[in-house]
Protein backbone atom coordinates (compact mmCIF):
# COMPACT_ATOMS: atom_id res chain seq x y z
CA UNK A 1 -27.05 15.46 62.57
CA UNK A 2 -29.14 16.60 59.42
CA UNK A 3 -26.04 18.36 57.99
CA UNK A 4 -24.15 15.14 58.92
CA UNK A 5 -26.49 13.44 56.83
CA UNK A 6 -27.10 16.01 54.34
CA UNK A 7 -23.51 15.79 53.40
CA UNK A 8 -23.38 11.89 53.11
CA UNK A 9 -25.97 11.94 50.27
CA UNK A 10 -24.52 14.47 48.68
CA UNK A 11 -21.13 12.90 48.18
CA UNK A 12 -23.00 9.56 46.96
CA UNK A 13 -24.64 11.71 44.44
CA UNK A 14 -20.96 13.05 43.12
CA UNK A 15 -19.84 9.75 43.36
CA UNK A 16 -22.48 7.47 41.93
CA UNK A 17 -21.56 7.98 38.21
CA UNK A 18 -17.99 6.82 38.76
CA UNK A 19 -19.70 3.50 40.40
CA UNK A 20 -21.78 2.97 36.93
CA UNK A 21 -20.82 -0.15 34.68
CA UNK A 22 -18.34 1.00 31.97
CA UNK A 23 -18.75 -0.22 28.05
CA UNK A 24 -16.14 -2.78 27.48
CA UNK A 25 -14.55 -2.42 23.66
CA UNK A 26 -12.78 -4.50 21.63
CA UNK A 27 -9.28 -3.91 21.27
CA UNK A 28 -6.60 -5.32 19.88
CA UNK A 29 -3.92 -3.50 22.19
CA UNK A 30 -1.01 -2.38 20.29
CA UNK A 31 0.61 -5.17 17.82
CA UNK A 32 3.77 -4.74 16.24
CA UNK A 33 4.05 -4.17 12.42
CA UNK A 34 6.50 -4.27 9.97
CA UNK A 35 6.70 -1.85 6.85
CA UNK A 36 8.61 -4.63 3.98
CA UNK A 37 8.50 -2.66 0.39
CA UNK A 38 5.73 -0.23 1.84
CA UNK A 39 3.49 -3.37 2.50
CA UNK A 40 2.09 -3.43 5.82
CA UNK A 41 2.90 -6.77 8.04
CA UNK A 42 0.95 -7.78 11.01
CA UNK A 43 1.13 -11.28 13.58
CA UNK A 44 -1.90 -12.96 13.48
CA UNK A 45 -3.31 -15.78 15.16
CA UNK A 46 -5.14 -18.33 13.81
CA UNK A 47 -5.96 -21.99 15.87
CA UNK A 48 -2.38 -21.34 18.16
CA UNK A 49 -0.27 -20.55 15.45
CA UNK A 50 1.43 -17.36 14.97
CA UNK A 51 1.03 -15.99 11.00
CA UNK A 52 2.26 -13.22 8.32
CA UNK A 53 -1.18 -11.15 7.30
CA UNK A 54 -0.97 -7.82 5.07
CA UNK A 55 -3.18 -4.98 5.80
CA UNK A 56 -4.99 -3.74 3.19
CA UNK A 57 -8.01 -1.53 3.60
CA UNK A 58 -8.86 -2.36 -0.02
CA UNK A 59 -8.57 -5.43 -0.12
CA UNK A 60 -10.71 -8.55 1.48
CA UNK A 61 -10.02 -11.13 4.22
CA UNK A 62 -7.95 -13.88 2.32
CA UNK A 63 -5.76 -16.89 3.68
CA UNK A 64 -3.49 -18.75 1.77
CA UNK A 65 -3.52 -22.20 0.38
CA UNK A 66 -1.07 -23.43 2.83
CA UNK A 67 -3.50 -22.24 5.48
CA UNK A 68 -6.06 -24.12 4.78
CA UNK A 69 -4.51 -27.11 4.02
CA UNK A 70 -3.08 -26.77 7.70
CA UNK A 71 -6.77 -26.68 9.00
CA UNK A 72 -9.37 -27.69 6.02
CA UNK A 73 -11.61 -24.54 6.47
CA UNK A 74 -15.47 -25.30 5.83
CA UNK A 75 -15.59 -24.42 2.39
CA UNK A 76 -18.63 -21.74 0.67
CA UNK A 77 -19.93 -20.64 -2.21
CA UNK A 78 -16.90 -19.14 -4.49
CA UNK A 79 -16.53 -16.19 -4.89
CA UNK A 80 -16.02 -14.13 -8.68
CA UNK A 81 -13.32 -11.12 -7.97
CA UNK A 82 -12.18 -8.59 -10.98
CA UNK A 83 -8.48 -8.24 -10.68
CA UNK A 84 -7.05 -5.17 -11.65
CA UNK A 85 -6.39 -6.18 -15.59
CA UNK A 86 -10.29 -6.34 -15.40
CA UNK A 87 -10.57 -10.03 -15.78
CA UNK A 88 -12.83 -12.10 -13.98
CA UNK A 89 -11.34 -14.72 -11.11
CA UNK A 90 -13.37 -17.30 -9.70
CA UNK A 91 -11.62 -18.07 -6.12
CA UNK A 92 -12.66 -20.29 -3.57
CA UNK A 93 -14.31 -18.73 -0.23
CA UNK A 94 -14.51 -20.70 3.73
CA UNK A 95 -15.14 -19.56 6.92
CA UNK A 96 -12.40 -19.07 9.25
CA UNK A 97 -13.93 -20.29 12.33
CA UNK A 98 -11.62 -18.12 14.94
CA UNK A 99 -8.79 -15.16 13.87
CA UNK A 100 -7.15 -13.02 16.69
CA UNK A 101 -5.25 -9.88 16.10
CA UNK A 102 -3.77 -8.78 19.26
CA UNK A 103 -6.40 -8.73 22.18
CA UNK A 104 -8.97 -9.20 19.25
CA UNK A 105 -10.91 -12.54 18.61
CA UNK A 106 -13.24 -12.43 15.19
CA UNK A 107 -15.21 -15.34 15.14
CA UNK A 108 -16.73 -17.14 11.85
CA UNK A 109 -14.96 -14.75 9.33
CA UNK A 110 -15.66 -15.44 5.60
CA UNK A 111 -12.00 -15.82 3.44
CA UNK A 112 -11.45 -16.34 -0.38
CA UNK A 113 -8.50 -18.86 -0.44
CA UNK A 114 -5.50 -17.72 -2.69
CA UNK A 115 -1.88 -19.38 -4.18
CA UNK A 116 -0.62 -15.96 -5.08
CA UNK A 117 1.34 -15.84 -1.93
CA UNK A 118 3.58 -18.49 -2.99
CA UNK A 119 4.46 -17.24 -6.53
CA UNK A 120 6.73 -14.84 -7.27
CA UNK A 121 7.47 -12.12 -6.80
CA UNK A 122 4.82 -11.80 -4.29
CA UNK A 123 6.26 -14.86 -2.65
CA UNK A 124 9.47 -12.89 -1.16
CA UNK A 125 6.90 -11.06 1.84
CA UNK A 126 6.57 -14.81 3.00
CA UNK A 127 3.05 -13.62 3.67
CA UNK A 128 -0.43 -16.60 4.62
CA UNK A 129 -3.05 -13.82 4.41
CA UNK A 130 -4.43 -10.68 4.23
CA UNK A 131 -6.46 -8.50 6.57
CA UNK A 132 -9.14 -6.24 4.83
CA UNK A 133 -11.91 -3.38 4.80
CA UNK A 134 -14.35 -6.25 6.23
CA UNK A 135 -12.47 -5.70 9.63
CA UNK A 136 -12.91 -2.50 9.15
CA UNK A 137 -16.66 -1.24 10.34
CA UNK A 138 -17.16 1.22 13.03
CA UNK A 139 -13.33 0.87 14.33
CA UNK A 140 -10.04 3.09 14.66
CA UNK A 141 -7.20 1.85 13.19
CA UNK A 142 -4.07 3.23 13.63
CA UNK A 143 -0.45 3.30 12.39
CA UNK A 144 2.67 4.56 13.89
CA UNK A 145 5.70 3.86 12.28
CA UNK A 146 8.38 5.37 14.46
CA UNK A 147 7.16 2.88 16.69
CA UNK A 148 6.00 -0.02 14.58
CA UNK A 149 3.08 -0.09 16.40
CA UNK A 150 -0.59 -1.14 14.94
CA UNK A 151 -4.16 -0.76 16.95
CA UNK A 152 -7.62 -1.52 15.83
CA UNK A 153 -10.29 -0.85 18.32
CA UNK A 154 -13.65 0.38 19.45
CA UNK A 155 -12.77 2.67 21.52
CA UNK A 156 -12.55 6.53 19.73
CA UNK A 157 -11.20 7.86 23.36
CA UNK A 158 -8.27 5.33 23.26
CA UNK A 159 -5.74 6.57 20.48
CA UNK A 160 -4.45 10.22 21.14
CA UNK A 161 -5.54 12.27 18.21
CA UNK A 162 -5.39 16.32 17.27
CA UNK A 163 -8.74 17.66 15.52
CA UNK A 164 -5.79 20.05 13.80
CA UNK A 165 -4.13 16.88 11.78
CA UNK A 166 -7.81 15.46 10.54
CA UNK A 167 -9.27 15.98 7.35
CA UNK A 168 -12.61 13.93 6.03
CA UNK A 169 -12.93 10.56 5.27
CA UNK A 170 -15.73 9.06 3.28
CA UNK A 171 -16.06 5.16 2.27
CA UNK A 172 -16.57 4.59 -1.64
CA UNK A 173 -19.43 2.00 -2.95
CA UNK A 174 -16.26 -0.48 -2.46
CA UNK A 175 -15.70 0.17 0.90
CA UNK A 176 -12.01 1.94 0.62
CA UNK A 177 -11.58 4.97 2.35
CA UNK A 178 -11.75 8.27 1.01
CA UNK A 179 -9.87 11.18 2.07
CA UNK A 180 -10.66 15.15 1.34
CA UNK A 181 -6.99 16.65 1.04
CA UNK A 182 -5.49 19.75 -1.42
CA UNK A 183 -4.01 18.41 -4.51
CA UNK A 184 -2.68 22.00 -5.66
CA UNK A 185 -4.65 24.16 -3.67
CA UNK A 186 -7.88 22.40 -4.98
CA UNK A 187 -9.92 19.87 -2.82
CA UNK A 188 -10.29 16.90 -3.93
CA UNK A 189 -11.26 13.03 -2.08
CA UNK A 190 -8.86 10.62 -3.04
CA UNK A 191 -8.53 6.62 -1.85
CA UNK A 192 -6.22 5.66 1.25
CA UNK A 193 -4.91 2.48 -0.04
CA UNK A 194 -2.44 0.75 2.35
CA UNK A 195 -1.90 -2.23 0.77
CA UNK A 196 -0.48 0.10 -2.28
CA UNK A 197 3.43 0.84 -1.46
CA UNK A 198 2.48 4.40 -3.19
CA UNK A 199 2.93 7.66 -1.52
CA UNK A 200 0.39 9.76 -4.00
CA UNK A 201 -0.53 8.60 -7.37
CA UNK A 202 -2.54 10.27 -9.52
CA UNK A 203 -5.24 9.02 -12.28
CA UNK A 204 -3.62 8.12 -16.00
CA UNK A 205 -6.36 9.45 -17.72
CA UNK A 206 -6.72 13.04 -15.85
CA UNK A 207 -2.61 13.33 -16.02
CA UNK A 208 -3.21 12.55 -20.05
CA UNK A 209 -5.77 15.19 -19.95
CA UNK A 210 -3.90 17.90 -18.08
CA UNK A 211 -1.16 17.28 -20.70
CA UNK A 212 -3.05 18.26 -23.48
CA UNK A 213 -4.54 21.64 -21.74
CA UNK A 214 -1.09 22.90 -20.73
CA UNK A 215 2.11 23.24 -21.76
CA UNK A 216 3.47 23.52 -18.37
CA UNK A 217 2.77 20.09 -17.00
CA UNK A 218 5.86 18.54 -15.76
CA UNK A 219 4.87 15.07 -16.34
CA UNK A 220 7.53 12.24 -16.76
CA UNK A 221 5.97 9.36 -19.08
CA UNK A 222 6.81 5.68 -18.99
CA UNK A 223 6.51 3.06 -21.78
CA UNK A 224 6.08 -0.47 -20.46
CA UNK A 225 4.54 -3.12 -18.38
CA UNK A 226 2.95 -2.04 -15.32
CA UNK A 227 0.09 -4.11 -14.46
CA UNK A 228 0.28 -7.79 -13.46
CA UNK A 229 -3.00 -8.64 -11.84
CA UNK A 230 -4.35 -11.36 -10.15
CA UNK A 231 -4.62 -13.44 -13.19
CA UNK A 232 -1.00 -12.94 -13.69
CA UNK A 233 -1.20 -12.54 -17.39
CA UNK A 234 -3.06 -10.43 -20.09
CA UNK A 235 0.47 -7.97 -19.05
CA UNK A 236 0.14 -5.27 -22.11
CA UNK A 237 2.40 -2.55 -23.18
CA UNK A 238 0.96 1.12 -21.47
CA UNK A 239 1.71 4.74 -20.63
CA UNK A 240 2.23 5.37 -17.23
CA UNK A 241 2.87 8.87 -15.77
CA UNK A 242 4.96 10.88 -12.97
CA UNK A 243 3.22 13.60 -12.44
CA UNK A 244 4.65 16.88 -10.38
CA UNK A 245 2.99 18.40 -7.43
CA UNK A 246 3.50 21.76 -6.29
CA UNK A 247 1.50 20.58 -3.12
CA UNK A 248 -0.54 18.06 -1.15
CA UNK A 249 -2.04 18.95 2.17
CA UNK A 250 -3.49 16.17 4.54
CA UNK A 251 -4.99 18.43 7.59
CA UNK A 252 -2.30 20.50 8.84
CA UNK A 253 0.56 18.98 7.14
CA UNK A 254 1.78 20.11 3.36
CA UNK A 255 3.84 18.24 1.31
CA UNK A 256 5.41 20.45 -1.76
CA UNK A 257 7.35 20.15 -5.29
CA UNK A 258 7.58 16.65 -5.39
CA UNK A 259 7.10 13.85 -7.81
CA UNK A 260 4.28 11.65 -7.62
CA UNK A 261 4.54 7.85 -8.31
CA UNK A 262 2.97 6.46 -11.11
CA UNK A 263 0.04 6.66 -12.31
CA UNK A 264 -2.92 4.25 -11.79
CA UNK A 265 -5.60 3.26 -14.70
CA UNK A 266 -8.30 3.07 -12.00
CA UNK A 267 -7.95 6.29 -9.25
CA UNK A 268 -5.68 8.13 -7.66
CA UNK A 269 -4.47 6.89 -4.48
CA UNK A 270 -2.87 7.64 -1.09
CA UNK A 271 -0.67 4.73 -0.15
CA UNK A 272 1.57 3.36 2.60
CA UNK A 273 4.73 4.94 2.11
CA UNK A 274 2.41 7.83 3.57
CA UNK A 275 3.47 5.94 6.87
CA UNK A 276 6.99 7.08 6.28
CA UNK A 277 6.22 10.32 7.12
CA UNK A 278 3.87 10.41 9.83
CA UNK A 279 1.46 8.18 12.11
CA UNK A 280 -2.01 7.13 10.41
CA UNK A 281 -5.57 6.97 11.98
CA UNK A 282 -8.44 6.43 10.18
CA UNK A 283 -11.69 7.27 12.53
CA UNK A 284 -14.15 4.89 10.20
CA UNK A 285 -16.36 5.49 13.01
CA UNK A 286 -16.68 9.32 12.66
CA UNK A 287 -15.53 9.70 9.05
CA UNK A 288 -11.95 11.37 10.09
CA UNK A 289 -8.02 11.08 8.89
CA UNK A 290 -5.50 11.70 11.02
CA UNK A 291 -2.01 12.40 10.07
CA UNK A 292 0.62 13.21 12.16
CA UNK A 293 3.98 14.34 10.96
CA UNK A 294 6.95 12.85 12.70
CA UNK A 295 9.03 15.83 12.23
CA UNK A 296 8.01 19.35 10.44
CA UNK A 297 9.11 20.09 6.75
CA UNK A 298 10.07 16.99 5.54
CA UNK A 299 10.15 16.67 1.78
CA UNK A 300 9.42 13.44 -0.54
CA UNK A 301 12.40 11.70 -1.56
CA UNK A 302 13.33 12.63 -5.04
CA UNK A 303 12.82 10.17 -8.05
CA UNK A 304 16.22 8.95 -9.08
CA UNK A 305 16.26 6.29 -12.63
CA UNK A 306 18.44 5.31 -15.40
CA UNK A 307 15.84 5.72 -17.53
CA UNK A 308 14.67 1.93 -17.12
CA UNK A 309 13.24 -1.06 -14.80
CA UNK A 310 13.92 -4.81 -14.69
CA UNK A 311 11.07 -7.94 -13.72
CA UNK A 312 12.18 -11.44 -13.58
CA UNK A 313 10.55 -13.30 -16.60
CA UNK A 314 11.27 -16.87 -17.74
CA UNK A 315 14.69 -17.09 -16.05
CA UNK A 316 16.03 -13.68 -16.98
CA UNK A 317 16.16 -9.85 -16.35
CA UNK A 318 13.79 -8.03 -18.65
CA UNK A 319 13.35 -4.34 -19.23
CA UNK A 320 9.82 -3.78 -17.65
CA UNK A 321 9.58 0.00 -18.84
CA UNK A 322 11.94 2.81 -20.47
CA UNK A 323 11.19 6.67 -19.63
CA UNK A 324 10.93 8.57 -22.57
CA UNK A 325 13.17 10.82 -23.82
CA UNK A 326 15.98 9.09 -21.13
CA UNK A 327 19.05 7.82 -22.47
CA UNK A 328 17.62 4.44 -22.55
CA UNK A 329 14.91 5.03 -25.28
CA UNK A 330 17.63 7.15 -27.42
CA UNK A 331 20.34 4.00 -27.28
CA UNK A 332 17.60 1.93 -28.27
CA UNK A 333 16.50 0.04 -25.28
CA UNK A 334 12.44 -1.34 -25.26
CA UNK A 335 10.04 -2.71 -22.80
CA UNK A 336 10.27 -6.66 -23.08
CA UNK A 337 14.26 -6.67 -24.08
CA UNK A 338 16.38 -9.26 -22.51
CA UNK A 339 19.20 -8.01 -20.47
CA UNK A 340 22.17 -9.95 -20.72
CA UNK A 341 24.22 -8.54 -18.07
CA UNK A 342 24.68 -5.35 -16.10
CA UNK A 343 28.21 -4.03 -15.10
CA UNK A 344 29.51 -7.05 -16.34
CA UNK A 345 27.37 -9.15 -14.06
CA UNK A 346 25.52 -12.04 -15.89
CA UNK A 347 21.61 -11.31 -15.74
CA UNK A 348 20.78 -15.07 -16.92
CA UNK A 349 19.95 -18.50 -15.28
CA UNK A 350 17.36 -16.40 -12.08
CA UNK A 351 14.22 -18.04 -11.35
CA UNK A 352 13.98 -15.28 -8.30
CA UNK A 353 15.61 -12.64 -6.71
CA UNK A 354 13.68 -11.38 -3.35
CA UNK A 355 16.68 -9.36 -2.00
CA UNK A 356 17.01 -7.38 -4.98
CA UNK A 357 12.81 -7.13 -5.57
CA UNK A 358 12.74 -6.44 -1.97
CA UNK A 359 15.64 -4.01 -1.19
CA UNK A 360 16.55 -2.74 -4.51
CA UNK A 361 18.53 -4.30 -7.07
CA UNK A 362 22.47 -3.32 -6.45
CA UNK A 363 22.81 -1.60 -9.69
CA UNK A 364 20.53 1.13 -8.83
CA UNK A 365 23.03 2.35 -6.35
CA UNK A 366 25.56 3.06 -9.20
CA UNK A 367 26.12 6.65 -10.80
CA UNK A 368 26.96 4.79 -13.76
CA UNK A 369 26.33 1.84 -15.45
CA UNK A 370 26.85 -0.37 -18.65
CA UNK A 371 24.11 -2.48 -19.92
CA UNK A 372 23.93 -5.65 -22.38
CA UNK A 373 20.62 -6.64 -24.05
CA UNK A 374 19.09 -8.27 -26.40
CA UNK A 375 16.32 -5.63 -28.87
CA UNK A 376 13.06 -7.01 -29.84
CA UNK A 377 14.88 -7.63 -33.17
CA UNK A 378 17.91 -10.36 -31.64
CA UNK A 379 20.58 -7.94 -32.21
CA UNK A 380 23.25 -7.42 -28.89
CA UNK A 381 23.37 -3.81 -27.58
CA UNK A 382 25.72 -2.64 -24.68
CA UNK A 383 25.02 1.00 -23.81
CA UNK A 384 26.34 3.44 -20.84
CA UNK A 385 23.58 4.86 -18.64
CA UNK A 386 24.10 7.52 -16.22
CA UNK A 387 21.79 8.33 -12.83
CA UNK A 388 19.14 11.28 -13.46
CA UNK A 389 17.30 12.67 -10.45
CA UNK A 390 14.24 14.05 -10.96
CA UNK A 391 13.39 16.72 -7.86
């Protein structure tokens, strides 16, 4: 009888932690996502109604105008943002009183109200919002892209993750996420920035000064207008750079001999066309990266040009930026020209062109093409361009 009862108690001791009250975490479950121009696309939920949010871990929680006409928002103090031309933007800031991402209800969320969804060429993602780092405390959030699946949660135990893929993550004074990684065998933290469509970019200024200390820097430089900004004006003529890298390694994974996308007046960044390549975590919890390769070896896709870039400006194609030394430059063509037409195609009379801005204009499939502009100086020029791939 004492063994009877000895026995009894012991299996409620082996049981009793399996009877205690487990932590309940919030969790958005997994969400489908959509990867338009290396912009990150997620449903969101917002008083019933189903909307189009980007995630961007540096950006803020913004809602269109549309939005809150829909639902007149409680309106705040306004808030003063620096775009990235450094100019000071006054924008106007409510509280959201209910958002839901998935399984996930935030409640009494602060938003700066924007119109820059609805002009182009921003417009064409047919985006109401954006999702930013001020979702981002203490959470996982994840990215798999061979499944279009997003997460954010709580729980650190709920996301299957190797310790071999990680490498550190640190938050900057702004919030954005910094990740240790080998930029040519040298460490070195650099931003993740998903709402940039960027794969690695490096810093103008240290690409400018790396030219000047070697001879050996394969560097492609640019001539033209990069920078557009909140503001949408102030655009000036700049140098951007290509830089080469003999490697980048994110935890396990190394990426070699490929060129980087251009250069960035502010830092050098990680961006979403990372996502490409391999599913995302970032542990903001624990301070970790996670990146796991969808296949082994897989090499950047090379950087193929004619030398030159178009923007929609005033009703017309313009020449946004020439690479020097290209073709281009030598048969005269300059950032700002008007292009009359391309392969015989007329390049006049567009107010937009989201199928081109979004997919890639049809000319850039061509191994050879014939352009018509106008120079800076009136006169008509119609040059021959052939494809150069840089590798």
């Amino acid at each position: 009888m004492k063994l009877i009862t000895f026995l009894i108690a012991l299996c409620f001791v082996i049981q009793k932690p399996n009877t205690q009250k487990i932590e309940k975490n919030n969790d958005t479950g997994n969400m489908s996502f959509e990867l338009i121009k290396e912009k990150i696309i997620i449903p969101v939920q917002i008083g019933n109604k189903t909307f189009r949010f980007l995630v961007d871990t540096g950006g803020i929680f913004e809602i269109s105008e549309e939005v809150q006409n829909q639902f007149n928002f409680n309106q705040t103090k306004s808030i003063t943002i620096v775009d990235i031309n450094r100019k000071e933007v006054e924008i106007k800031s409510v509280i959201v009183p209910e958002i839901k991402l998935g399984n996930w209800s935030f409640k009494n969320r602060k938003a700066i109200v924007s119109d820059l969804h609805s002009k182009y060429p921003y417009s064409c993602f047919e985006l109401d919002g954006m999702i930013g780092r001020d979702f981002f405390d203490k959470v996982i959030l994840h990215f798999n892209y061979a499944t279009k699946t997003f997460r954010l949660t709580e729980n650190e135990h709920i996301i299957e993750v190797n310790k071999s893929n990680r490498t550190k993550m640190k938050l900057s004074h702004r919030g954005l996420p910094n990740l240790q990684l080998r930029l040519n065998g040298k460490k070195e933290y650099i931003e993740f920035d998903s709402g940039s469509g960027d794969f690695y970019s490096p810093k103008t200024n240290n690409v400018e000064k790396r030219l000047t200390k070697s001879n050996t820097n394969k560097a492609l430089k640019f001539t033209g207008e990069f920078s557009f900004g909140v503001s949408m004006d102030d655009i000036k003529i700049s140098n951007r750079y290509k830089e080469k890298v003999k490697s980048l390694q994110l935890g396990s994974t190394t990426f070699n001999d490929f060129y980087s996308q251009f250069s960035k007046i502010s830092a050098p960044r990680i961006g979403a066309r990372i996502l490409k390549y391999g599913a995302v975590t970032l542990d903001y919890k624990n301070g970790w990266f996670y990146f796991k390769p969808y296949k082994p070896n897989q090499k950047i896709e090379p950087f193929k040009t004619f030398g030159f870039d178009v923007a929609i400006q005033n009703g017309y194609y313009k020449i946004k930026w020439v690479l020097d030394n290209s073709d281009a430059q030598r048969l005269g063509m300059r950032s700002g020209d008007k292009v009359l037409s391309i392969n015989n195609v007329s390049t006049n009379n567009i107010d937009e062109d989201c199928f081109g801005y979004l997919n890639g204009y049809s000319f850039k499939n061509k191994q050879r093409i014939t352009v018509v502009f106008l120079n800076n100086q009136g006169i008509e020029k119609s040059i021959e361009l052939e494809k150069i791939v840089f590798e």
